[in-house]
Protein backbone atom coordinates (compact mmCIF):
# COMPACT_ATOMS: atom_id res chain seq x y z
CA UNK A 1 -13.25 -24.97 1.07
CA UNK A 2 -10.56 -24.10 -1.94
CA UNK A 3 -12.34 -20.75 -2.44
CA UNK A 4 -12.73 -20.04 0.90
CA UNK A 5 -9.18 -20.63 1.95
CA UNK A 6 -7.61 -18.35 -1.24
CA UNK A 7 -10.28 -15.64 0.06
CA UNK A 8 -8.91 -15.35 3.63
CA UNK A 9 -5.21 -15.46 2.04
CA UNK A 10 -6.04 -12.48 -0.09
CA UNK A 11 -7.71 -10.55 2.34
CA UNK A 12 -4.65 -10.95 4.73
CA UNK A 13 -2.39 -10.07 1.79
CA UNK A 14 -4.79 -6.52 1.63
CA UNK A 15 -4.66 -6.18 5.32
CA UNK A 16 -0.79 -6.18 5.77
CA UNK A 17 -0.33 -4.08 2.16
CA UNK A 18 -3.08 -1.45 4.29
CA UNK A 19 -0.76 -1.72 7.19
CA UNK A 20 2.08 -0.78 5.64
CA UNK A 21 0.40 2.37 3.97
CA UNK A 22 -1.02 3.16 7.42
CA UNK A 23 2.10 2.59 9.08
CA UNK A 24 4.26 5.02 6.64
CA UNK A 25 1.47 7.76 7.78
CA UNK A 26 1.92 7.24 11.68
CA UNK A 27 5.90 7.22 11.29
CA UNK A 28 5.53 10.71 8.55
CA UNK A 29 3.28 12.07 11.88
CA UNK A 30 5.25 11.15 14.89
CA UNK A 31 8.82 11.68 13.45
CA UNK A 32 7.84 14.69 11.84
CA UNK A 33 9.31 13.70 8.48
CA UNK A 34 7.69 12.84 4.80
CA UNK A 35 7.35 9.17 4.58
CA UNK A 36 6.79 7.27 1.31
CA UNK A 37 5.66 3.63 0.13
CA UNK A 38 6.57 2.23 -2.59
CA UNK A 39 5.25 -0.24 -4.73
CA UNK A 40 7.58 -2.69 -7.28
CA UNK A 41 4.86 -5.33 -8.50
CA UNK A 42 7.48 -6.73 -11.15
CA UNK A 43 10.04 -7.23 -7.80
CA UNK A 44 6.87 -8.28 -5.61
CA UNK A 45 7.86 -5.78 -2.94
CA UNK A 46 6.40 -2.56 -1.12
CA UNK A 47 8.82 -0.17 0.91
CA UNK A 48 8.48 2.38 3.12
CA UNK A 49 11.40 5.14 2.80
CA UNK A 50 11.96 7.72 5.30
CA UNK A 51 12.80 11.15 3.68
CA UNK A 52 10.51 10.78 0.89
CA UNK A 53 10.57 8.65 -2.49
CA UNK A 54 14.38 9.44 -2.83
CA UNK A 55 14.75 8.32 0.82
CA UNK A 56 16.11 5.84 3.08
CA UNK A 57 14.50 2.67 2.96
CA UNK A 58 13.26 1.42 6.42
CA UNK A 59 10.86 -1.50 6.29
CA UNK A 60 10.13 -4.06 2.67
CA UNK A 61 7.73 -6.41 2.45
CA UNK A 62 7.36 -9.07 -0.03
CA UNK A 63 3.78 -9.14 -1.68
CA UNK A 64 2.35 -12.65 -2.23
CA UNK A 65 3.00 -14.11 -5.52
CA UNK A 66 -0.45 -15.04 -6.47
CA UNK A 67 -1.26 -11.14 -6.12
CA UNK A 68 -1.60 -8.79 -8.54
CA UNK A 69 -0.96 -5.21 -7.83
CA UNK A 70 -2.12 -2.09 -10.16
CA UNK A 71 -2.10 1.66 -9.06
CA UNK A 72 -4.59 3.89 -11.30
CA UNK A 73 -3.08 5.92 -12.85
CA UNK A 74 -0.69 2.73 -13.53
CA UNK A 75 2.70 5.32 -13.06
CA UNK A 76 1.35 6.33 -9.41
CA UNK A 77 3.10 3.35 -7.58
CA UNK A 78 4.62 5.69 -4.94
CA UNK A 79 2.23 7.45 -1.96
CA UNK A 80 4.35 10.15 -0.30
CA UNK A 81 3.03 11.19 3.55
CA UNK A 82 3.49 14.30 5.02
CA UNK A 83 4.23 15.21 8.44
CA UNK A 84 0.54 17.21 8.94
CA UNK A 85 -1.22 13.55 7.90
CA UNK A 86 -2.09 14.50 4.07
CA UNK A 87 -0.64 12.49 1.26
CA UNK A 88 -0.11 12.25 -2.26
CA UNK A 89 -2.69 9.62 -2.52
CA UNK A 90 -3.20 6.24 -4.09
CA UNK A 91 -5.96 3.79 -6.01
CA UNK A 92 -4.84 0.30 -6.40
CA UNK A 93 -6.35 -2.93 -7.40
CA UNK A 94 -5.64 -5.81 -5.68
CA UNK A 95 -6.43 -9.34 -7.06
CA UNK A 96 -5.82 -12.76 -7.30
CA UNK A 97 -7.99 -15.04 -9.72
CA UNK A 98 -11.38 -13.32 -9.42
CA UNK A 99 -11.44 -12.09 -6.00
CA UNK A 100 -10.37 -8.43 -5.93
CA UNK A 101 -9.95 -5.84 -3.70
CA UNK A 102 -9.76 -2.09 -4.09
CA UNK A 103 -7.30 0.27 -1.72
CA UNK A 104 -7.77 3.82 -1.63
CA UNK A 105 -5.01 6.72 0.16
CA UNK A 106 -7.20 10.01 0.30
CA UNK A 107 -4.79 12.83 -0.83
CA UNK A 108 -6.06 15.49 2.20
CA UNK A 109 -6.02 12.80 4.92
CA UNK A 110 -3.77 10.15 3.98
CA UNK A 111 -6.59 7.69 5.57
CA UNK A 112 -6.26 4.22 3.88
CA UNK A 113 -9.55 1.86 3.13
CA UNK A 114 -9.74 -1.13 1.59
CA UNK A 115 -13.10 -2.67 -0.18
CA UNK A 116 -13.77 -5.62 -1.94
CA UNK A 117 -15.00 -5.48 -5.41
């Protein structure tokens, strides 16, 4: 039951971390302005800015403790959305103790997907 309880917790902490990256893409597309996310694992944090990475933060959300949170490459912790849907896409590894998860931003369509590993 232990194992099964810590895998629906981490695959609700990868559903609302997808749902924020999802979210930043409708709000770029319906307000017509660049949207970004960014991602602070040392704060244990994820924001969405309007304007861009030098923007105005809108919405933060505090990422689980027991997560772990890696972008590849490990500097790419910001995904900036454009109003026409494209992004500056993402990789990151999600884990906590040996159940992963991988979430992928593709750069032409900004579409987010999440997979366990």
């Amino acid at each position: 039951i232990g194992r099964s309880t810590e895998s629906i917790r981490v695959r609700a902490a990868v559903a609302g971390f997808s749902a924020m990256l999802r979210h930043a893409r409708e709000r770029a597309i319906v307000t017509r302005t660049a949207q970004a996310v960014v991602i602070d694992p040392a704060e244990r944090r994820m924001s969405r800015l309007a304007g861009g990475p030098d923007g105005e933060v809108r919405e933060t959300r505090q990422l689980p403790d027991r997560l772990s949170v890696e972008a590849e490459p490990p500097p790419a912790l910001t995904v900036r959305f454009e109003p026409q849907g494209a992004s500056s896409g993402g990789d990151f590894r999600l884990s906590s103790g040996s159940i992963a998860y991988r979430v992928t931003v593709d750069a032409l369509t900004g579409r987010v997907r999440s997979l366990r590993q």
